[in-house]
Every structure is written in structure tokens, then in C-alpha cells.
Protein backbone atom coordinates (compact mmCIF):
# COMPACT_ATOMS: atom_id res chain seq x y z
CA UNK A 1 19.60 -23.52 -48.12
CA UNK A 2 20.16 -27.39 -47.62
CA UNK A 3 17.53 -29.61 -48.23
CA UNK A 4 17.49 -30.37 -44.08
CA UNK A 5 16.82 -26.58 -43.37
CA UNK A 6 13.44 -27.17 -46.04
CA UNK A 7 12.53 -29.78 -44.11
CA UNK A 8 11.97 -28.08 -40.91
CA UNK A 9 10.40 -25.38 -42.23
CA UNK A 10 7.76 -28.08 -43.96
CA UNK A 11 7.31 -29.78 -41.24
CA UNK A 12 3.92 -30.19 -42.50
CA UNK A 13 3.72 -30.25 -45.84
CA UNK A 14 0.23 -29.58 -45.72
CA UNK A 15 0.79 -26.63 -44.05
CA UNK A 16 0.63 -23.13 -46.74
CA UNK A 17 3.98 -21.55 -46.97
CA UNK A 18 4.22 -17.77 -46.29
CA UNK A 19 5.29 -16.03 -49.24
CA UNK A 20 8.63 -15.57 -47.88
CA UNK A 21 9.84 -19.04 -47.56
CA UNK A 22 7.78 -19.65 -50.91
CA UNK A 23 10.30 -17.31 -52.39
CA UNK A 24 13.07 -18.97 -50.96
CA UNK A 25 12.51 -22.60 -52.36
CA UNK A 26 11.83 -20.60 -55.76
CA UNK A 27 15.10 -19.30 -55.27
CA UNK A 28 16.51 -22.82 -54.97
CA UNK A 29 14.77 -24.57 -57.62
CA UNK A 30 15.66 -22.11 -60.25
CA UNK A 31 19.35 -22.37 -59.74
CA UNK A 32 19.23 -26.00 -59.92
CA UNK A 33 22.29 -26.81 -62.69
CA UNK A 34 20.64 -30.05 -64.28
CA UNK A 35 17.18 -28.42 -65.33
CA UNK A 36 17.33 -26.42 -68.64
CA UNK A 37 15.25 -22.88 -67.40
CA UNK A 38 16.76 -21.45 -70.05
CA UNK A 39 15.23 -23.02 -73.00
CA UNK A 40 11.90 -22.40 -72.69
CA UNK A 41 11.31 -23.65 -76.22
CA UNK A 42 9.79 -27.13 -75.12
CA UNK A 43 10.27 -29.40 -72.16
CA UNK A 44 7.75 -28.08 -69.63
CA UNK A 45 6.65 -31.18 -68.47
CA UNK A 46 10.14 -32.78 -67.73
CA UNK A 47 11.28 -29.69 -65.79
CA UNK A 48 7.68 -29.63 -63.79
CA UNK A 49 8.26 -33.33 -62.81
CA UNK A 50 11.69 -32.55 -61.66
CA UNK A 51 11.25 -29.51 -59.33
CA UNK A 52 7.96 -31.69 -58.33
CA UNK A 53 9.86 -34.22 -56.94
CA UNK A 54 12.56 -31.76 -55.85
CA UNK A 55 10.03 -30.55 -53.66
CA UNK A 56 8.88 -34.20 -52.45
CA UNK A 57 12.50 -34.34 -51.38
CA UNK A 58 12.07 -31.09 -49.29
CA UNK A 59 8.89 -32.27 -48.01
CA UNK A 60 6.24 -30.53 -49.56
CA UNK A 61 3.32 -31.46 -51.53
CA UNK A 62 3.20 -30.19 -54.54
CA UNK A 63 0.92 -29.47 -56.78
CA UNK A 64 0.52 -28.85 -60.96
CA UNK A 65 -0.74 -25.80 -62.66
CA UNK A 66 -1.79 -26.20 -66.30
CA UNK A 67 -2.46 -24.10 -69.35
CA UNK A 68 -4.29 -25.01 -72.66
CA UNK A 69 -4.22 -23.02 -75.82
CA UNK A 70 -8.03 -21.85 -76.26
CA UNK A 71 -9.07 -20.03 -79.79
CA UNK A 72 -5.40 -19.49 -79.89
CA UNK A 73 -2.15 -20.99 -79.00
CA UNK A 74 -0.63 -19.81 -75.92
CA UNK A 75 1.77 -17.18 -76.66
CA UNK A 76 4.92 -14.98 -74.70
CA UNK A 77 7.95 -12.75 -76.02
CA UNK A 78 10.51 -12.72 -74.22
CA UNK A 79 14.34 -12.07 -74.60
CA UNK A 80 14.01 -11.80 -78.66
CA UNK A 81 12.25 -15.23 -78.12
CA UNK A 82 8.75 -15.42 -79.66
CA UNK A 83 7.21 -18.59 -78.45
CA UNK A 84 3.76 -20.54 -78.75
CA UNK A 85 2.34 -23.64 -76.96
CA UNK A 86 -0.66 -25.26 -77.27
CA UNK A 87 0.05 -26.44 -73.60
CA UNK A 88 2.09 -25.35 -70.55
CA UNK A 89 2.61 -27.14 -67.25
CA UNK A 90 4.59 -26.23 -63.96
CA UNK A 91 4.49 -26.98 -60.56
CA UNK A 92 2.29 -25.18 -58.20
CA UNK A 93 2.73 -24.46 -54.05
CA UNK A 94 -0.37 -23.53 -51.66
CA UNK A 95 1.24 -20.04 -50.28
CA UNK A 96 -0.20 -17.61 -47.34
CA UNK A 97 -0.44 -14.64 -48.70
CA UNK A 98 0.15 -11.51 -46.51
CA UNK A 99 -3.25 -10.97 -46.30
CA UNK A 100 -4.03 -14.21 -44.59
CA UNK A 101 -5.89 -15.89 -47.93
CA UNK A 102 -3.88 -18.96 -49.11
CA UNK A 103 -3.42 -19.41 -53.34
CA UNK A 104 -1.98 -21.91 -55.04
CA UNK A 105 1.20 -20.10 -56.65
CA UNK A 106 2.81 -21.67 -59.51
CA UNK A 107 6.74 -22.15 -59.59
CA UNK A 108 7.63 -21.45 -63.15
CA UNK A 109 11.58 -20.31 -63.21
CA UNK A 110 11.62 -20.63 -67.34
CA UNK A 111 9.26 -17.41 -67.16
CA UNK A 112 9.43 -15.96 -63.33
CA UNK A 113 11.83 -14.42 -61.20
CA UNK A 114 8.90 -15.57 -58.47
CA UNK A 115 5.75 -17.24 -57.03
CA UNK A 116 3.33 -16.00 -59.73
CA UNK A 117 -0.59 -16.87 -59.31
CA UNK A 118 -2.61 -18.85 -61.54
CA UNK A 119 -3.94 -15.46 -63.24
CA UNK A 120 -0.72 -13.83 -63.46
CA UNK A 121 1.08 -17.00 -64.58
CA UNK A 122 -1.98 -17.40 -67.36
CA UNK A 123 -2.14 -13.90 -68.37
CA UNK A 124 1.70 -13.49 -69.56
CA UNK A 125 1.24 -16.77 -71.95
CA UNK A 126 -2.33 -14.74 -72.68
CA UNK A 127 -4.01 -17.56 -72.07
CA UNK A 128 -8.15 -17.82 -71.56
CA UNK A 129 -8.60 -18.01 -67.63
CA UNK A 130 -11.08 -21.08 -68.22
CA UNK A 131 -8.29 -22.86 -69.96
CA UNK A 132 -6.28 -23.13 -66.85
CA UNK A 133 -6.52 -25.26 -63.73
CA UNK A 134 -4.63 -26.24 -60.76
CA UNK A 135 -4.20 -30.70 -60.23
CA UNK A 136 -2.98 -32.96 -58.18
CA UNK A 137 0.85 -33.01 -59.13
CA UNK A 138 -0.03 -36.95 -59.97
CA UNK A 139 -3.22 -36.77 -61.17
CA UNK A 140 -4.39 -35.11 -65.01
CA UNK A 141 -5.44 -32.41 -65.43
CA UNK A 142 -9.34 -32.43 -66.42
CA UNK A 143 -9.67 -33.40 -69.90
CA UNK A 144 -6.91 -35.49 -70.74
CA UNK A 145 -5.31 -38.61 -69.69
CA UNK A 146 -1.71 -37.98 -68.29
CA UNK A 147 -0.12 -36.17 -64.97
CA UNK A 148 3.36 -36.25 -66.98
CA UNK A 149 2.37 -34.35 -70.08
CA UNK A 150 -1.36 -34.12 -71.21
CA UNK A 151 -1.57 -37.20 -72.91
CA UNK A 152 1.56 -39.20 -71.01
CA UNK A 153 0.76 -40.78 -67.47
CA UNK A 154 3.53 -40.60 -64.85
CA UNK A 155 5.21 -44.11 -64.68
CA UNK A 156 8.04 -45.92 -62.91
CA UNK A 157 10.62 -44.26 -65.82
CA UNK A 158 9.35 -40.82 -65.70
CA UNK A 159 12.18 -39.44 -63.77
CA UNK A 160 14.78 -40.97 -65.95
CA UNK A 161 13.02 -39.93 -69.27
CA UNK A 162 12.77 -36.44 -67.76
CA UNK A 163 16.46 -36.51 -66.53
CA UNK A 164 17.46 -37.22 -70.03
CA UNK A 165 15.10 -34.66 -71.71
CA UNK A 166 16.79 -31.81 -69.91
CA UNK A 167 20.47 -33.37 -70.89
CA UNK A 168 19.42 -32.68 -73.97
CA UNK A 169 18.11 -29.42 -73.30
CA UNK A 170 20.79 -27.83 -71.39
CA UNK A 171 23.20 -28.14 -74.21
CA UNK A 172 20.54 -26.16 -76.72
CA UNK A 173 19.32 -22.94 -73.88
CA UNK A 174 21.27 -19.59 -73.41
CA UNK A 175 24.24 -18.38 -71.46
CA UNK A 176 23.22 -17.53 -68.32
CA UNK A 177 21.76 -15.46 -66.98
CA UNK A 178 18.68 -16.01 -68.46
CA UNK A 179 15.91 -13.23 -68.44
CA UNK A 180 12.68 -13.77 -66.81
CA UNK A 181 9.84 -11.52 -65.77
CA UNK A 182 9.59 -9.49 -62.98
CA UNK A 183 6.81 -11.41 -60.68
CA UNK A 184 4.71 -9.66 -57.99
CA UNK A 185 5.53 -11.32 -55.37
CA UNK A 186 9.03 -10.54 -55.12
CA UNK A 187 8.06 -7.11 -55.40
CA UNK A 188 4.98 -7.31 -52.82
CA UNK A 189 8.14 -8.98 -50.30
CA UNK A 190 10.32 -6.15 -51.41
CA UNK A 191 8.03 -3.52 -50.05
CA UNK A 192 7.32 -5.37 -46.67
CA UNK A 193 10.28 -5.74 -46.03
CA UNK A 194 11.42 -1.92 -47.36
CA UNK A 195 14.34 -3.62 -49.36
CA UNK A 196 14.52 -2.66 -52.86
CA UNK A 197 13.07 -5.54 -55.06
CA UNK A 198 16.25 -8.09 -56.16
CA UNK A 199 16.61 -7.69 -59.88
CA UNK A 200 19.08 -10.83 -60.41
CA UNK A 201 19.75 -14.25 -59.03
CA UNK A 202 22.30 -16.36 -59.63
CA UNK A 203 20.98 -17.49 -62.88
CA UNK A 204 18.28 -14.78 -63.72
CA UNK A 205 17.67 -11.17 -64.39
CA UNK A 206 14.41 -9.80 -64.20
CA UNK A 207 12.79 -7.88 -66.86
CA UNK A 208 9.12 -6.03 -66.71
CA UNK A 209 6.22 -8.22 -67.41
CA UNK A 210 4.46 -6.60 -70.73
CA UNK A 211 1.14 -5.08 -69.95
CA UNK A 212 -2.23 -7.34 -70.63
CA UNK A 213 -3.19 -6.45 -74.20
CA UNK A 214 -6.69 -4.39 -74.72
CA UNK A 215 -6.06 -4.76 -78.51
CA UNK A 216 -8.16 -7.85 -79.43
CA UNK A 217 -8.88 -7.05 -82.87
CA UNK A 218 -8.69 -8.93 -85.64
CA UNK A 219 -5.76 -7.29 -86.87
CA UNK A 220 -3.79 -7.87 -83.86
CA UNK A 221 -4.61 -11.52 -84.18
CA UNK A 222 -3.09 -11.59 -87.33
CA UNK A 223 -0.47 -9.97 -85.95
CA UNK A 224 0.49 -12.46 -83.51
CA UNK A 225 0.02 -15.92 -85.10
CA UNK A 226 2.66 -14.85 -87.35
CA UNK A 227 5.09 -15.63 -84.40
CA UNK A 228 7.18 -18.50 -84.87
CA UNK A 229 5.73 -21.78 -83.53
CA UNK A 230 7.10 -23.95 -80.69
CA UNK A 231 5.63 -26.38 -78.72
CA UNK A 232 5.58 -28.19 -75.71
């Protein structure tokens, strides 16, 4: 879909999407050639501010969700990748959900195959709900000092900078097509529409999300910070 046909259907870009068309600019954004999805390793923040103002462009207002490592650092396995962050940022849409309530769903194509909300989005990194928030895509989020990364404000050479981050990154991620989890919305569309939920994109394949862990003992913990650390 051109950037035109967005337009029209954000007329208002204070308007909620429906989940459908919220799909559809996913969709878009996470075949977008110059923004390394596929190395989820570090560079968060420069692939938020991109599809942020990618969505400017479209006219829409967009929004950041953020996530902050609590008594641990944020943590997700996925496609023989074992990585931790002590933060996580990507952009976030306000979305009508079928029901008629409207969410802010976060647009995160390096983990996603869809919309995913906050708690969903949070629980696959297995982060601590009260260590994630929703802000202002140009304001910080509360507690630290920068709308570009936590401790980084967003200045006139913040699109360059991030522009050049993801050169650098798109020579280090994985041949396509990268695997993502399945999110609920797609599926939730899937069954409205009685289609069979899509499984691959252009630059994706979906995989199951892992179930939430009941195993919080200390054991387990020691388990898991033996993962390999990277960082945002």
C-alpha cells in the first residue's frame, strides 16, 4: 500500500485504527529494506525512531512503548537466539479493538508477526508489568531523560544517526526470512474473517509464542541468567 492510500485512511491521525488497517501498516513497516528486523541483538531505539517517523509520513501519531529490566534483565529465545536487555523500546499505535475498547498496540516487527499489546509485548521479553509504560513518541519515558534511547534526547541528527545505525546492522542480521512470534492479533483477524491465520510475510515466518513461565524458582533463575548477554 502507497503511502497516499495511508493517508486517507488516517485522515485523522487521532482517530484509533481498527485492528485491520493496524495490521496492514504492520505489514508495511516490517518489510521496510533499510531497517535491520532481523538483528534483534541491539538497535531498538534506531529502528523505533524510524518506523516512528515512517508513520509521521503516513499520518499517524505515534506513540512509544517501553520496557525496563526489573530484578532481572529482560530476556527472549528465539530462533537459537538467546537474548537479554536491560531496556527495550518500539513504537506503539492506539488500535480499536473488535470489541469497541481502544489499546495502545505496540509495533515491534524484530519480535511480532503483529499488533501485540503492552502485556503481550512485555510478557514474551518476561518483563515485570510495572516496568513498562506507554510515552509520547517524543517525550521520555518516566524515569529517564531521553525519547531516543533512555538516556539520549531526540535531536535535529537523530534520523541520520539512526539511518546509519541500521547500515550497520543490516550487514550483521540473518537471511531472510526472519522468524518472529505468532501475535494474537493476526490470529483474532484470522478468525473474523474465517481465513486461516497467515504464517509468512514477505520477510517473516511466524513461530508459536512460548507459554508464560509458572517456574519462578530459584533454580530456574539460575537457569536463565546463564543466557548470553546483549544489550540495547
Amino acid at each position: 500500500m502507497s503511502i497516499k492510500s495511508f493517508n486517507e485512511l488516517a485522515a485523522k491521525s487521532d482517530t484509533p485504527l481498527s485492528l485491520e488497517k493496524a495490521i496492514e501498516i504492520f505489514d508495511h513497516l516490517a518489510d521496510m529494506e533499510d531497517i535491520a528486523f532481523g538483528y534483534a541483538v541491539d538497535g531498538c531505539y534506531a529502528r523505533a525512531h524510524l518506523m516512528g517517523r515512517k508513520m509521521q509520513e503516513m499520518g499517524l501519531t505515534p506513540k512509544k512503548a517501553w520496557a525496563f529490566e526489573g530484578d532481572d534483565k529482560l530476556t527472549v529465545g528465539i530462533d537459537g537466539q538467546k537474548l537479554r536487555w536491560w531496556f527495550h523500546v518500539a513504537p506503539a499505535l492506539s488500535v480499536q479493538m473488535p470489541d469497541g475498547t481502544v489499546q495502545d498496540m505496540v509495533i515491534d516487527p524484530s519480535l511480532f508477526d503483529g499488533p501485540v499489546s503492552l502485556k503481550e509485548w512485555g510478557d514474551i521479553m518476561k518483563a515485570d508489568p510495572e516496568k513498562l509504560q506507554i510515552a509520547a513518541f517524543d517525550a521520555p519515558p518516566a524515569g529517564y531523560t531521553g525519547a531516543y534511547c533512555p538516556h539520549g534526547a531526540i535531536s535535529d541528527n537523530s534520523d541520520e544517526k539512526a539511518k546509519k545505525t541500521m547500515e550497520t546492522y543490516l550487514n550483521r542480521q540473518r537471511t531472510p526470512p526472519r522468524k518472529v512470534f505468532a501475535s494474537e492479533s493476526r490470529q483474532q483477524v484470522s478468525q473474523m474473517q474465517n481465513t486461516q491465520s497467515q504464517a509468512q510475510g514477505k520477510t517473516w515466518v511466524s513461530i508459536a509464542a512460548p507459554e508464560t513461565p509458572t517456574d519462578t524458582s530459584p533454580e530456574k533463575k539460575a537457569r536463565d541468567t546463564g543466557w548470553g548477554f546483549d544489550q540495547n
